[in-house]
PDB file of N, CA and C in Angstrom:
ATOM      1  N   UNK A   1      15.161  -0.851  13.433  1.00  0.00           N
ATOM      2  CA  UNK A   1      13.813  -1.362  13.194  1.00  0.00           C
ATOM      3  C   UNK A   1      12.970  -0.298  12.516  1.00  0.00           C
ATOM      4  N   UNK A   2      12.443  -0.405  11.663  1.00  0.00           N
ATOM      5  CA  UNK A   2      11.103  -0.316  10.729  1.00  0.00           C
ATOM      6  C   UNK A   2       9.714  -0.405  11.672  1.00  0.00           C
ATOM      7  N   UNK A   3       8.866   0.781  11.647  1.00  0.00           N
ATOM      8  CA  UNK A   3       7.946   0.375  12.416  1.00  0.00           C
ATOM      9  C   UNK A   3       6.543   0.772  10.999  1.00  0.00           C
ATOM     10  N   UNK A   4       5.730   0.246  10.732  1.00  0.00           N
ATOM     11  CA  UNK A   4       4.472   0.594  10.078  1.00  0.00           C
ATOM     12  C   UNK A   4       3.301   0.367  10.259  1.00  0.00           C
ATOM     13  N   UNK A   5       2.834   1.605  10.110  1.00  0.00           N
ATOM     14  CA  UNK A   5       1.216   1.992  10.813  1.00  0.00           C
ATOM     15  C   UNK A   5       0.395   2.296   9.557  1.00  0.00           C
ATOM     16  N   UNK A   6      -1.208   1.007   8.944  1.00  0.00           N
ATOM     17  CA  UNK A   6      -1.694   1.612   8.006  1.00  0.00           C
ATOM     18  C   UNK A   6      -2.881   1.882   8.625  1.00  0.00           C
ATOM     19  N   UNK A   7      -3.659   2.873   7.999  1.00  0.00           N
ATOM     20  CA  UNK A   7      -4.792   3.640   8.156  1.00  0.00           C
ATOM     21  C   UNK A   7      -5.713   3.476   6.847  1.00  0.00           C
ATOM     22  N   UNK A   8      -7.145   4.002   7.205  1.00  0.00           N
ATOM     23  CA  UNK A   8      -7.704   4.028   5.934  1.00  0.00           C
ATOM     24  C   UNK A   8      -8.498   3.403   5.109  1.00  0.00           C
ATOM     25  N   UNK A   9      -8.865   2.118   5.688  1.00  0.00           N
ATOM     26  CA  UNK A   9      -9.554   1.118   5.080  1.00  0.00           C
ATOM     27  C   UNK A   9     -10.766   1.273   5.633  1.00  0.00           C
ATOM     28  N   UNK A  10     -12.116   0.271   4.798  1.00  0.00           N
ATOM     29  CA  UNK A  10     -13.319   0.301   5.392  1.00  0.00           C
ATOM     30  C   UNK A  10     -13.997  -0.095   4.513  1.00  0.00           C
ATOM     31  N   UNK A  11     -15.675   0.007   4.878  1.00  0.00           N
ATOM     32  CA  UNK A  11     -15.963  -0.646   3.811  1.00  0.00           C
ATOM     33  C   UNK A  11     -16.888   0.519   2.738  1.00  0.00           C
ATOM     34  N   UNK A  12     -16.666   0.375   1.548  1.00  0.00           N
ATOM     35  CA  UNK A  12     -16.970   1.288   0.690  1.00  0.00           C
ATOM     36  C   UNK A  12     -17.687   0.501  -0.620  1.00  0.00           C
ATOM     37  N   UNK A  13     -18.777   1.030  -1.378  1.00  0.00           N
ATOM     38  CA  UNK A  13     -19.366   0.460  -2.589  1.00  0.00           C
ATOM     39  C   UNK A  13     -19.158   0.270  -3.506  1.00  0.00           C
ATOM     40  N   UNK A  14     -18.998  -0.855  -4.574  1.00  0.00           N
ATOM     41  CA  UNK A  14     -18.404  -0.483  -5.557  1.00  0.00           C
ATOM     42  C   UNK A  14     -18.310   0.718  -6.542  1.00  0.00           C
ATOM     43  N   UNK A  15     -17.544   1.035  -7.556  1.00  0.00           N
ATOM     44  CA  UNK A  15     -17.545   2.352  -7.797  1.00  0.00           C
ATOM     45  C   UNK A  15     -16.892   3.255  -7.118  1.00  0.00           C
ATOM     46  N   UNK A  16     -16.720   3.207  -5.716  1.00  0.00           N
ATOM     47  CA  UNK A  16     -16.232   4.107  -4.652  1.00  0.00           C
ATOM     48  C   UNK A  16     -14.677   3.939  -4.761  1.00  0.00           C
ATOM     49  N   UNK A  17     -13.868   4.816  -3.751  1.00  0.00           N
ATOM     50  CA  UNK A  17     -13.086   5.549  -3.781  1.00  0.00           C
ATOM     51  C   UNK A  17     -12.441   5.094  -2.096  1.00  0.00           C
ATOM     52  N   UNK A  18     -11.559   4.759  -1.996  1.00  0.00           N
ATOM     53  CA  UNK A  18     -10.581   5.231  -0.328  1.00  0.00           C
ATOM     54  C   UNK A  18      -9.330   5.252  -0.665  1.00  0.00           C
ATOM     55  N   UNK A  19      -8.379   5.610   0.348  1.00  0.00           N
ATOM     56  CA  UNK A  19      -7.043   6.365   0.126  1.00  0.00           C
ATOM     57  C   UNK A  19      -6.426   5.304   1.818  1.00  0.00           C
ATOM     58  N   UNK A  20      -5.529   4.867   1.275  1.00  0.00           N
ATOM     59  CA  UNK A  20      -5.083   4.003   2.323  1.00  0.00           C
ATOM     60  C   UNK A  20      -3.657   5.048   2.126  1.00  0.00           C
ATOM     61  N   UNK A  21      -3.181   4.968   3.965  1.00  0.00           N
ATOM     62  CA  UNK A  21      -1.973   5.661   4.219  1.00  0.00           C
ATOM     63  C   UNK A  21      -1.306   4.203   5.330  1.00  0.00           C
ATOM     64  N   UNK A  22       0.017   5.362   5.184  1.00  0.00           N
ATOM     65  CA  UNK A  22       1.073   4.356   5.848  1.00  0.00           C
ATOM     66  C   UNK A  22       2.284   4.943   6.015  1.00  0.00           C
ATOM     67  N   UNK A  23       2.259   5.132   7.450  1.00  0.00           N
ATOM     68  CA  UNK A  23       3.165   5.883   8.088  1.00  0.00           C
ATOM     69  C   UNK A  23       4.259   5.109   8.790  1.00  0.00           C
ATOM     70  N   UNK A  24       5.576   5.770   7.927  1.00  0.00           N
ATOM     71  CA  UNK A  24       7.069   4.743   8.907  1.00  0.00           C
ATOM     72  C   UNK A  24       7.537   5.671   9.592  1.00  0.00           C
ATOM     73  N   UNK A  25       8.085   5.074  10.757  1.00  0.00           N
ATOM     74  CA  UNK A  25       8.656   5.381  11.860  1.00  0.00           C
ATOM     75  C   UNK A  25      10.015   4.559  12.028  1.00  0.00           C
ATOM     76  N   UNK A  26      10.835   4.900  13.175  1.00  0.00           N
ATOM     77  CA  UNK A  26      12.090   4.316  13.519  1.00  0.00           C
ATOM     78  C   UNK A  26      13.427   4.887  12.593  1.00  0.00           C
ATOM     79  N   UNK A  27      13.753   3.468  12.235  1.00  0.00           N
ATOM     80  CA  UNK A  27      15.265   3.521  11.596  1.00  0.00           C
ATOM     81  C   UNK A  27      15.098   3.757   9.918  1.00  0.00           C
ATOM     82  N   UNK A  28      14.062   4.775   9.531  1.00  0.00           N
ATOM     83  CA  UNK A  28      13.931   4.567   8.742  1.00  0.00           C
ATOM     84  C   UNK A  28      14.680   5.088   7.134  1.00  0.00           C
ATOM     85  N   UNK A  29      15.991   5.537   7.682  1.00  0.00           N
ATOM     86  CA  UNK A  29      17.236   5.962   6.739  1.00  0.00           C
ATOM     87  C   UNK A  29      17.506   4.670   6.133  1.00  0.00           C
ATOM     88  N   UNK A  30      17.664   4.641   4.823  1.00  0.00           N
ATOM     89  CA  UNK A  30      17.894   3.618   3.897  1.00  0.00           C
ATOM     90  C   UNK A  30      16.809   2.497   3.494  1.00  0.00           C
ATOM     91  N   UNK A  31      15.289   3.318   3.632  1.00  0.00           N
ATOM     92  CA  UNK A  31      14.485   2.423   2.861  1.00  0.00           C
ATOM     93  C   UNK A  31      14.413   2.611   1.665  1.00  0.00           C
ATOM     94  N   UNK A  32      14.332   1.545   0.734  1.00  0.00           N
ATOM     95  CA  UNK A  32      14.356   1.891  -0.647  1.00  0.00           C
ATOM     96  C   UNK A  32      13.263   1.928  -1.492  1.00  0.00           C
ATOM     97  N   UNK A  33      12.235   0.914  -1.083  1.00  0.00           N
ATOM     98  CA  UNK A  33      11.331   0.502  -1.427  1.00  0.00           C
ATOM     99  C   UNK A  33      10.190   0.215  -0.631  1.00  0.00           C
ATOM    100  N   UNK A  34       8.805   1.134  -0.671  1.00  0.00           N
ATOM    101  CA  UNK A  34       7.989   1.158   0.100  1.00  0.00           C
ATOM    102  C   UNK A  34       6.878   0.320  -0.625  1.00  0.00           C
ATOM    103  N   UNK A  35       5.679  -0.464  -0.503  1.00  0.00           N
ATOM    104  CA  UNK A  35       4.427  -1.034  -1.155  1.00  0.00           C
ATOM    105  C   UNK A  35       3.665  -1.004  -0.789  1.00  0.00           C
ATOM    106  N   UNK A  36       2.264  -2.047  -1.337  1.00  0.00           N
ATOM    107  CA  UNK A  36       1.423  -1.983  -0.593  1.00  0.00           C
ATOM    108  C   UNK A  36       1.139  -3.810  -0.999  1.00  0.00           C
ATOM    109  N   UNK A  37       0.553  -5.133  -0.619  1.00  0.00           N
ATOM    110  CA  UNK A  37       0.493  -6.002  -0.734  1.00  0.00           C
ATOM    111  C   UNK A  37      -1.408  -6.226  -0.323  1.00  0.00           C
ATOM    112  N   UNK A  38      -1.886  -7.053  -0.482  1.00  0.00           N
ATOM    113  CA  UNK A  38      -2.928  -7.505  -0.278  1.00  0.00           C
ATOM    114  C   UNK A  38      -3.483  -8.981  -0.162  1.00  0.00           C
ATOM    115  N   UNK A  39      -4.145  -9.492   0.761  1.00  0.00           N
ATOM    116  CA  UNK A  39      -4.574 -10.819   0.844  1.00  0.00           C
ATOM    117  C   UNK A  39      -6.175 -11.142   1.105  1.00  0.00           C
ATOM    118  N   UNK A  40      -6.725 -11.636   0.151  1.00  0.00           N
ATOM    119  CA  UNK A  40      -8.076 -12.090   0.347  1.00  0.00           C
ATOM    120  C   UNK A  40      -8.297 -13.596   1.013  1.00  0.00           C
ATOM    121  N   UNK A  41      -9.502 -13.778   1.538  1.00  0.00           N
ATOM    122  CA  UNK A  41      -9.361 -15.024   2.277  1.00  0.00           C
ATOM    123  C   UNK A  41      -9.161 -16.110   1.464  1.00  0.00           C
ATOM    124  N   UNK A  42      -8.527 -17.217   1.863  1.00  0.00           N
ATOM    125  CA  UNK A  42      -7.816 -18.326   0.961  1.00  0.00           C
ATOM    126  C   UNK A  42      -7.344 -17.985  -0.179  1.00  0.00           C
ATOM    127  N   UNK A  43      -6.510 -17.023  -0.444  1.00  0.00           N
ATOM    128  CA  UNK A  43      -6.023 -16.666  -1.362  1.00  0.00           C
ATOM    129  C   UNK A  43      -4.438 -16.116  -0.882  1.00  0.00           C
ATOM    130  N   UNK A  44      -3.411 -16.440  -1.558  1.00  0.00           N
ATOM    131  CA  UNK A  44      -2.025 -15.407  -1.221  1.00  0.00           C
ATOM    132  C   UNK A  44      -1.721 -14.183  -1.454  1.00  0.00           C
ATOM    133  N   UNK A  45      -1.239 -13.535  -0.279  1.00  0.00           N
ATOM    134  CA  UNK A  45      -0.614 -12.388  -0.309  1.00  0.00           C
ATOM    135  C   UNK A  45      -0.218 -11.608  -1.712  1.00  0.00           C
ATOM    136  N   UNK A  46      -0.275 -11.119  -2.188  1.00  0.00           N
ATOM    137  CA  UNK A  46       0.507 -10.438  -3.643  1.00  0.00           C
ATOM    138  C   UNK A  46       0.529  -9.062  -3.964  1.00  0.00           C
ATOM    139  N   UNK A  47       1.727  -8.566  -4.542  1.00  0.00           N
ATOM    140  CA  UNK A  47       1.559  -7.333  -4.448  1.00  0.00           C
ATOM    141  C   UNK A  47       0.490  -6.306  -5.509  1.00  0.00           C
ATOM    142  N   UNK A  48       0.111  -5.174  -4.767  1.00  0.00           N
ATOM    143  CA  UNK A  48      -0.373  -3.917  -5.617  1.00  0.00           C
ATOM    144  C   UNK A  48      -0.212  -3.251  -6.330  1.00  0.00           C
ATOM    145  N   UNK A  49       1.031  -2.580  -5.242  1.00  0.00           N
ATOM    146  CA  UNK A  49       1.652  -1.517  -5.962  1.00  0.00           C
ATOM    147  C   UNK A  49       3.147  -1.347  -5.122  1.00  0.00           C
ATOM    148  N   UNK A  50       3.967  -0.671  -5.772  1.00  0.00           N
ATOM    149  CA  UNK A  50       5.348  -0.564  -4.905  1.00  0.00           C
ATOM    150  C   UNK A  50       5.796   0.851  -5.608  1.00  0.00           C
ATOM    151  N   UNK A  51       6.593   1.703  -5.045  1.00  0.00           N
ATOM    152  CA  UNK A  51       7.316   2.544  -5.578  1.00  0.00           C
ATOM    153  C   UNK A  51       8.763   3.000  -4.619  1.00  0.00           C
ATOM    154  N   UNK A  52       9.793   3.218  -5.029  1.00  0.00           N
ATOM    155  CA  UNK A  52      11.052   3.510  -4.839  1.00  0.00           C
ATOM    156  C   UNK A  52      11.161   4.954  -4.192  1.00  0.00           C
ATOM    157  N   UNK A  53      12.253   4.958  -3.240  1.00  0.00           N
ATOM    158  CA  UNK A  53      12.311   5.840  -2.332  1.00  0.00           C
ATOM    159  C   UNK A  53      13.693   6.699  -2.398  1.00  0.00           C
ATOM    160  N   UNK A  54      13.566   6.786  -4.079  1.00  0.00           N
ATOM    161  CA  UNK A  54      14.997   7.517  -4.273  1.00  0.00           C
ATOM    162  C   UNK A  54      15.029   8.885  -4.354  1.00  0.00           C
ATOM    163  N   UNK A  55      15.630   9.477  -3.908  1.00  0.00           N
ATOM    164  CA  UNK A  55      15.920  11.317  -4.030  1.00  0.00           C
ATOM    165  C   UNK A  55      15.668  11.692  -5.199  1.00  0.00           C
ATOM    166  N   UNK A  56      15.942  10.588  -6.403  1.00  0.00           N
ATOM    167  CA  UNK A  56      16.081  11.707  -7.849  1.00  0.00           C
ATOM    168  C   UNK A  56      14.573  11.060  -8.148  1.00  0.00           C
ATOM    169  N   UNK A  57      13.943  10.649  -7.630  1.00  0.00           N
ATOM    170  CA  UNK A  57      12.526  10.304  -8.131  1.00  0.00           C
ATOM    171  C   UNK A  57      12.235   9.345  -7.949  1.00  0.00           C
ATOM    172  N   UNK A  58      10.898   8.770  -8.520  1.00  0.00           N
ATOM    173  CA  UNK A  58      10.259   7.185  -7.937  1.00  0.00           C
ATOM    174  C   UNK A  58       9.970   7.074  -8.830  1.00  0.00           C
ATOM    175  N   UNK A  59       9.707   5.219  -8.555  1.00  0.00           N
ATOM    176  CA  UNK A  59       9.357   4.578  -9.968  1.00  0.00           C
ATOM    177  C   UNK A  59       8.491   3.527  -9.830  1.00  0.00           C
ATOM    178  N   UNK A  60       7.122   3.874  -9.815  1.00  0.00           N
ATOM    179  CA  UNK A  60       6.042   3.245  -9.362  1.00  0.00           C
ATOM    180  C   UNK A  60       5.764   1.684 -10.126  1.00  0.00           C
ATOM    181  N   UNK A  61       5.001   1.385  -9.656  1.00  0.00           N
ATOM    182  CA  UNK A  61       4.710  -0.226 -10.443  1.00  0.00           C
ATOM    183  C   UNK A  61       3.331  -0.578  -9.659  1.00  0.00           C
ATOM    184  N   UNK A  62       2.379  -1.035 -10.772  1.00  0.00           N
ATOM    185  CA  UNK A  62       1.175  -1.439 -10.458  1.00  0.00           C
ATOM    186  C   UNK A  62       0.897  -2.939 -10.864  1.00  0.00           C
ATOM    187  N   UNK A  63       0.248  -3.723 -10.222  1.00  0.00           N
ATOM    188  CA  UNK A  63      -0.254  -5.054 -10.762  1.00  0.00           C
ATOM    189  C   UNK A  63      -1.278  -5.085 -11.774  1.00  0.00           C
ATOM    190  N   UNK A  64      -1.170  -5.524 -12.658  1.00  0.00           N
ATOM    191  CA  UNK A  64      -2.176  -5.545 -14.296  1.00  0.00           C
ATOM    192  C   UNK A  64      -3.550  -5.369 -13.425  1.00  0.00           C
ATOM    193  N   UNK A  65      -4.169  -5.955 -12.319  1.00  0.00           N
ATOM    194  CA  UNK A  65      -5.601  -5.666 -11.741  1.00  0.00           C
ATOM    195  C   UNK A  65      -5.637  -4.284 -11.273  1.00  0.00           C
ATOM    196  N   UNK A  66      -5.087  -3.619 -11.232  1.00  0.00           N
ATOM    197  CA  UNK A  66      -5.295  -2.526 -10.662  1.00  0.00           C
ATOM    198  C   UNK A  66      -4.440  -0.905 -11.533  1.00  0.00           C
ATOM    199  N   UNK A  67      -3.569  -1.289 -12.573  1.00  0.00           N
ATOM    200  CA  UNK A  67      -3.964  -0.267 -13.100  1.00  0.00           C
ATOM    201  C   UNK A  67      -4.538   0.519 -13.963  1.00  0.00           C
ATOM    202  N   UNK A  68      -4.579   2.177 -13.495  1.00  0.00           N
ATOM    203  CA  UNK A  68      -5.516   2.714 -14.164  1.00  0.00           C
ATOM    204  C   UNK A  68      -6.527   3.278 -13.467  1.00  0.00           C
ATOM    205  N   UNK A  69      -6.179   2.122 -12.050  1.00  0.00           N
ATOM    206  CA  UNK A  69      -7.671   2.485 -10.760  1.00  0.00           C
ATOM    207  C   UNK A  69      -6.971   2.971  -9.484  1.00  0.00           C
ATOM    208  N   UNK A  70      -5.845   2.864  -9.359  1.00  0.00           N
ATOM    209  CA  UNK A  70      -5.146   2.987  -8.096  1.00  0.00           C
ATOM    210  C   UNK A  70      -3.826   3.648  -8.351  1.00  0.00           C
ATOM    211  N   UNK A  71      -3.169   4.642  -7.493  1.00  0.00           N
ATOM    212  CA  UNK A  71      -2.414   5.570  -8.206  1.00  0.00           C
ATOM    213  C   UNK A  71      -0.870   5.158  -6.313  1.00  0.00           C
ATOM    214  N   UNK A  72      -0.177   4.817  -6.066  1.00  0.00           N
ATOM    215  CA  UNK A  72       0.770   4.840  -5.134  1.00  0.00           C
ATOM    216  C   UNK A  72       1.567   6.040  -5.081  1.00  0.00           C
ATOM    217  N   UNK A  73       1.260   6.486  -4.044  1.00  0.00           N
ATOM    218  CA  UNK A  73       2.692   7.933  -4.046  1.00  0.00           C
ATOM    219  C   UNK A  73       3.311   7.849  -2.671  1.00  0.00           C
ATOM    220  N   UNK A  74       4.052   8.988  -2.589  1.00  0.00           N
ATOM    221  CA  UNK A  74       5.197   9.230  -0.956  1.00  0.00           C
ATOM    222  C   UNK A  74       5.014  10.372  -0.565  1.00  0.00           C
ATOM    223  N   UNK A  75       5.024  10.692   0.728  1.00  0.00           N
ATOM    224  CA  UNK A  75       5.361  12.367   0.795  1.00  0.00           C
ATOM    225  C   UNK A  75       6.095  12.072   2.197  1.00  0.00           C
ATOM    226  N   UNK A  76       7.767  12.111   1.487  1.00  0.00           N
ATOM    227  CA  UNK A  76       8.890  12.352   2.550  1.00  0.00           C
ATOM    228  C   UNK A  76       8.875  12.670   3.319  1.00  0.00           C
ATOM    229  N   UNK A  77       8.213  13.807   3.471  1.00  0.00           N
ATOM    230  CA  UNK A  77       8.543  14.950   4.607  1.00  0.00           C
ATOM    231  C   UNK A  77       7.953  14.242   5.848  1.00  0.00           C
ATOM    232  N   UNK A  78       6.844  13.808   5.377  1.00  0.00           N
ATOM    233  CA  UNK A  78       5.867  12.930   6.255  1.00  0.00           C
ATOM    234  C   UNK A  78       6.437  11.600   6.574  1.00  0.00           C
ATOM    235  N   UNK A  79       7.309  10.526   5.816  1.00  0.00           N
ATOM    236  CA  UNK A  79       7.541   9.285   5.858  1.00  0.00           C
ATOM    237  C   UNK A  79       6.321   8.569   5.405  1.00  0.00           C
ATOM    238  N   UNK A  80       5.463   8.892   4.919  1.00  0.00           N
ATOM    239  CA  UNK A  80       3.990   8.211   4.477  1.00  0.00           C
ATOM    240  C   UNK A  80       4.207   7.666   2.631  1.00  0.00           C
ATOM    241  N   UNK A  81       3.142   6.708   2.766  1.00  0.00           N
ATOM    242  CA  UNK A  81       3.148   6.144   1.378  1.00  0.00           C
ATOM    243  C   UNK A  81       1.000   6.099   1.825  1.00  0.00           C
ATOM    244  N   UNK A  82       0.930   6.261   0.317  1.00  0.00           N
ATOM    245  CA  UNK A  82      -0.190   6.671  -0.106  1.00  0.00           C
ATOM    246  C   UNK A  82      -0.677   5.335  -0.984  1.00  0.00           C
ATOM    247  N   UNK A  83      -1.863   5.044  -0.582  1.00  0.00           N
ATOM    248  CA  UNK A  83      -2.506   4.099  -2.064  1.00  0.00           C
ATOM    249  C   UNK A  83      -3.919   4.704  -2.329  1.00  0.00           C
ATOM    250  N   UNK A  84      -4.017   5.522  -3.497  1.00  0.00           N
ATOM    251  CA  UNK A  84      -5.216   5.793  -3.948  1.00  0.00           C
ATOM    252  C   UNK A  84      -6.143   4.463  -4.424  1.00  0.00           C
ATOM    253  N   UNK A  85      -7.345   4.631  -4.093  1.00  0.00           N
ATOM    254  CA  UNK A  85      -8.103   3.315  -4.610  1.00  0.00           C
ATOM    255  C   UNK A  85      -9.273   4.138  -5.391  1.00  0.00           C
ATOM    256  N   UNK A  86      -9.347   4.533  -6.284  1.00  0.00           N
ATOM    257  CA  UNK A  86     -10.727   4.584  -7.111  1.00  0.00           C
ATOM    258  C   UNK A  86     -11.343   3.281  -8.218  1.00  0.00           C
ATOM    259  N   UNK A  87     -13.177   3.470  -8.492  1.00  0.00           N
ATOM    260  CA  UNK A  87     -13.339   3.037  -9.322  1.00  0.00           C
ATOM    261  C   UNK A  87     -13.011   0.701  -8.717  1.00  0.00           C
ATOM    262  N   UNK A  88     -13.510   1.264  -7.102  1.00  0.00           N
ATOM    263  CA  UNK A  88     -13.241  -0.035  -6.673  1.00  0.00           C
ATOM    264  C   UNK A  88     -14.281  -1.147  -7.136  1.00  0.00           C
ATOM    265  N   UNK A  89     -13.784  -2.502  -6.983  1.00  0.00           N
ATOM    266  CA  UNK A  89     -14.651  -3.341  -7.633  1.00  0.00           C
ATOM    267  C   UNK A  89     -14.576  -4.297  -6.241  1.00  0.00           C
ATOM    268  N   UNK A  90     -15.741  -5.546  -5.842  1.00  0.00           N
ATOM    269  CA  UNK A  90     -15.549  -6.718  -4.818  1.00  0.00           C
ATOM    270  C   UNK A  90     -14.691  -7.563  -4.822  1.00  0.00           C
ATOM    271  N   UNK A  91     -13.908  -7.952  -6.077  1.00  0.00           N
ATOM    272  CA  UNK A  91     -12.687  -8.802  -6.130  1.00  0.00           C
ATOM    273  C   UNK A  91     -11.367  -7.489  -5.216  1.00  0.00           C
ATOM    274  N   UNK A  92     -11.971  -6.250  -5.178  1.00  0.00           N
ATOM    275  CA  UNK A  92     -10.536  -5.607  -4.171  1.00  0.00           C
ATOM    276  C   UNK A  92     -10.607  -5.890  -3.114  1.00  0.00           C
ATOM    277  N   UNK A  93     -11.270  -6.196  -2.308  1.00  0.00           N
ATOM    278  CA  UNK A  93     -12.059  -6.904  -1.245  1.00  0.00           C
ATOM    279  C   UNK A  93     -10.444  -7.565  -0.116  1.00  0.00           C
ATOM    280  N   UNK A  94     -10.418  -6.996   0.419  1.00  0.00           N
ATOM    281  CA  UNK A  94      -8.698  -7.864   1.241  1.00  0.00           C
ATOM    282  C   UNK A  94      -7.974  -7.154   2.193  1.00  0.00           C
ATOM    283  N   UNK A  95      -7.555  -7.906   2.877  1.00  0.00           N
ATOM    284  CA  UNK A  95      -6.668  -6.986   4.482  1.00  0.00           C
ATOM    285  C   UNK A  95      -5.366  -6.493   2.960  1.00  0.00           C
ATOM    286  N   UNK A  96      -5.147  -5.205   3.534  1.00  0.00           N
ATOM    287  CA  UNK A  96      -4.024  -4.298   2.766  1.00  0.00           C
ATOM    288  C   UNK A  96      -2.920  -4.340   3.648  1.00  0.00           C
ATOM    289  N   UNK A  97      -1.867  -4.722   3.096  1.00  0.00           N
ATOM    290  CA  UNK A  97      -0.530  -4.499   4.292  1.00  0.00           C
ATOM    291  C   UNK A  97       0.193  -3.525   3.459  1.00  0.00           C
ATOM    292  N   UNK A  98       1.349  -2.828   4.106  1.00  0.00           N
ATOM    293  CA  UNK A  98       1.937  -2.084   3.849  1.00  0.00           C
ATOM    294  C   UNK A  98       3.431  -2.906   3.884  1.00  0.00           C
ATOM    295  N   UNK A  99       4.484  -2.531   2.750  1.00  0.00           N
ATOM    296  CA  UNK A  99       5.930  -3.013   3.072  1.00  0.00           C
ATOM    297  C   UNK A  99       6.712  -2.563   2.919  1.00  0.00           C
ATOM    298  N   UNK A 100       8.134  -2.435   3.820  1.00  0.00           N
ATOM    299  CA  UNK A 100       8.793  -1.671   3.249  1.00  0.00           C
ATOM    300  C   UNK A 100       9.944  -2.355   3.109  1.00  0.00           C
ATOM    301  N   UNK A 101      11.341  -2.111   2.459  1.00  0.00           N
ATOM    302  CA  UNK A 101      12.664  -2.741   2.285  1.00  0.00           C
ATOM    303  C   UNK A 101      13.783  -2.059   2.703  1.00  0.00           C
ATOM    304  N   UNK A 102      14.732  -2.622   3.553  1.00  0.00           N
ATOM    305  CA  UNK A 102      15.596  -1.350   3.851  1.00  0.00           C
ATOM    306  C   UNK A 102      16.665  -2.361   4.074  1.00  0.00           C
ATOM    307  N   UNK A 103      17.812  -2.476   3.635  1.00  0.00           N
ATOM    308  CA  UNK A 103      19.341  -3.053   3.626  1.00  0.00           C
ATOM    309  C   UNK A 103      18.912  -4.531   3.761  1.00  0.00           C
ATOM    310  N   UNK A 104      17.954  -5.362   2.313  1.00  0.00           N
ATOM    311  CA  UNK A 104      17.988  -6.420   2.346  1.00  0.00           C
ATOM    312  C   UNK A 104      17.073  -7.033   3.484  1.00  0.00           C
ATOM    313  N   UNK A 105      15.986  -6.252   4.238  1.00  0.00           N
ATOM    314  CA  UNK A 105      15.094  -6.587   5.303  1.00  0.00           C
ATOM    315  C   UNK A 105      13.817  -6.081   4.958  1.00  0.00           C
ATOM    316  N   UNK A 106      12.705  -6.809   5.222  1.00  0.00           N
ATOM    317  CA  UNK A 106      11.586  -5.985   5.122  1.00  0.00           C
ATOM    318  C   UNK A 106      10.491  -6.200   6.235  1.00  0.00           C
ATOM    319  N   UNK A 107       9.825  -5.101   6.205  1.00  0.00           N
ATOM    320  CA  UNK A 107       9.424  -4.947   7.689  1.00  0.00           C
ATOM    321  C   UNK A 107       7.622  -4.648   6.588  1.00  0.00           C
ATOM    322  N   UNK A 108       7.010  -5.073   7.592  1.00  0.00           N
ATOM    323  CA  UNK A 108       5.357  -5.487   7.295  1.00  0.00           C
ATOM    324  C   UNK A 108       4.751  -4.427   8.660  1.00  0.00           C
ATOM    325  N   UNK A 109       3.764  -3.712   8.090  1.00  0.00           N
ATOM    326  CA  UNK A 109       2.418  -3.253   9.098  1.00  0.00           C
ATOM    327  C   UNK A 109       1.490  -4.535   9.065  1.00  0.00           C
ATOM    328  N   UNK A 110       0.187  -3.938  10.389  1.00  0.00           N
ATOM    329  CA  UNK A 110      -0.378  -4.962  10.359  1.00  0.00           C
ATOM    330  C   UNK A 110      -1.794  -5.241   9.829  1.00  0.00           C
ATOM    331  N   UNK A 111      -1.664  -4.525   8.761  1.00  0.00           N
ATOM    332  CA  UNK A 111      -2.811  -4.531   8.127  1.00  0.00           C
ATOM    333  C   UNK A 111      -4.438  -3.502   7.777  1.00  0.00           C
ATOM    334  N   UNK A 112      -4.906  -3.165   6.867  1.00  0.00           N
ATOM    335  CA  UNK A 112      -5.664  -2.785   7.172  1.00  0.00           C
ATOM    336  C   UNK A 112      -6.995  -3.124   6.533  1.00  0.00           C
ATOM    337  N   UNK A 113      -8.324  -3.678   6.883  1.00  0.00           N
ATOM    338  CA  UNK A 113      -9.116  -4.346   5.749  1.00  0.00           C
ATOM    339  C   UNK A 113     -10.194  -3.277   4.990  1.00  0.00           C
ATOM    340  N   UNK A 114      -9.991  -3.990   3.997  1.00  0.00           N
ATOM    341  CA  UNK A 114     -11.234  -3.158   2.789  1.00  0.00           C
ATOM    342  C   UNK A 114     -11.945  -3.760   2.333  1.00  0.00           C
ATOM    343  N   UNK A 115     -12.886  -3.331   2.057  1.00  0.00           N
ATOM    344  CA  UNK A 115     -14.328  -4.517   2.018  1.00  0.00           C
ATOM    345  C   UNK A 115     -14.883  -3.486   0.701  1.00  0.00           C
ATOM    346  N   UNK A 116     -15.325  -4.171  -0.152  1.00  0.00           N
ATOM    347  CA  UNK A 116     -15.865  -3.804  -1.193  1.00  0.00           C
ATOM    348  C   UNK A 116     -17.327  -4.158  -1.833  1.00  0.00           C
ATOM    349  N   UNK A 117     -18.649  -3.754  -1.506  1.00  0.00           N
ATOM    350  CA  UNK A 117     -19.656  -4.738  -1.492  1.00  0.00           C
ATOM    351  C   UNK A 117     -20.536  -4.100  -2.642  1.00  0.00           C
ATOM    352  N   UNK A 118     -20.925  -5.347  -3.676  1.00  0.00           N
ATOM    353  CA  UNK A 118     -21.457  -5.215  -4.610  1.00  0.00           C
ATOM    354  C   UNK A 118     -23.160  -4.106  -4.882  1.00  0.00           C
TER     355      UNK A 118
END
């Protein structure tokens, strides 16, 4: 089992800046792929950002809304995945989940919300 804990959210002005973290725990040998997903009310889940959890490097990926403004990284040592948020706007506005993938399974935190007010 995959366990994930995100941190980091709140509410901040547009223009502003937060750094959402996300810390795995457990079985976590053979994740490959860590993200970040987001859901606004009546709206679906979809992803942010994702990046790969390979030894020879990562290979990030951003959703057309967000890049340029939001930067995803890892720091191993830690088991953490990082989502920089600058340059936020009220459409970012949404509970942030964290995901990760590990042998064809993926395991979800439980969220963390960001509020973005005009």
């Amino acid at each position: 089992q995959v366990q994930l804990v995100e941190s980091g959210g709140g509410l901040v002005q547009a223009g502003g800046s937060l750094r959402l973290s996300c810390a795995a725990s457990g079985i976590i040998f053979g994740i490959n792929v860590m993200g970040w997903y987001r859901q606004a009310p009546g709206k679906q889940r979809e992803l942010v950002a994702s990046i790969t959890s390979s030894t020879s490097g990562s290979n990030p990926n951003y959703a057309d809304s967000v890049k340029d403004r939001f930067t995803i990284s890892r720091d191993n040592a830690k088991n953490t995945v990082y989502l920089q948020m600058n340059s936020l706007k009220p459409e970012d506005t949404a509970v942030y989940y964290c995901k990760a993938d590990r042998r064809g399974r993926q395991y979800w935190g439980q969220g963390t919300q960001v509020t973005v007010s005009s």
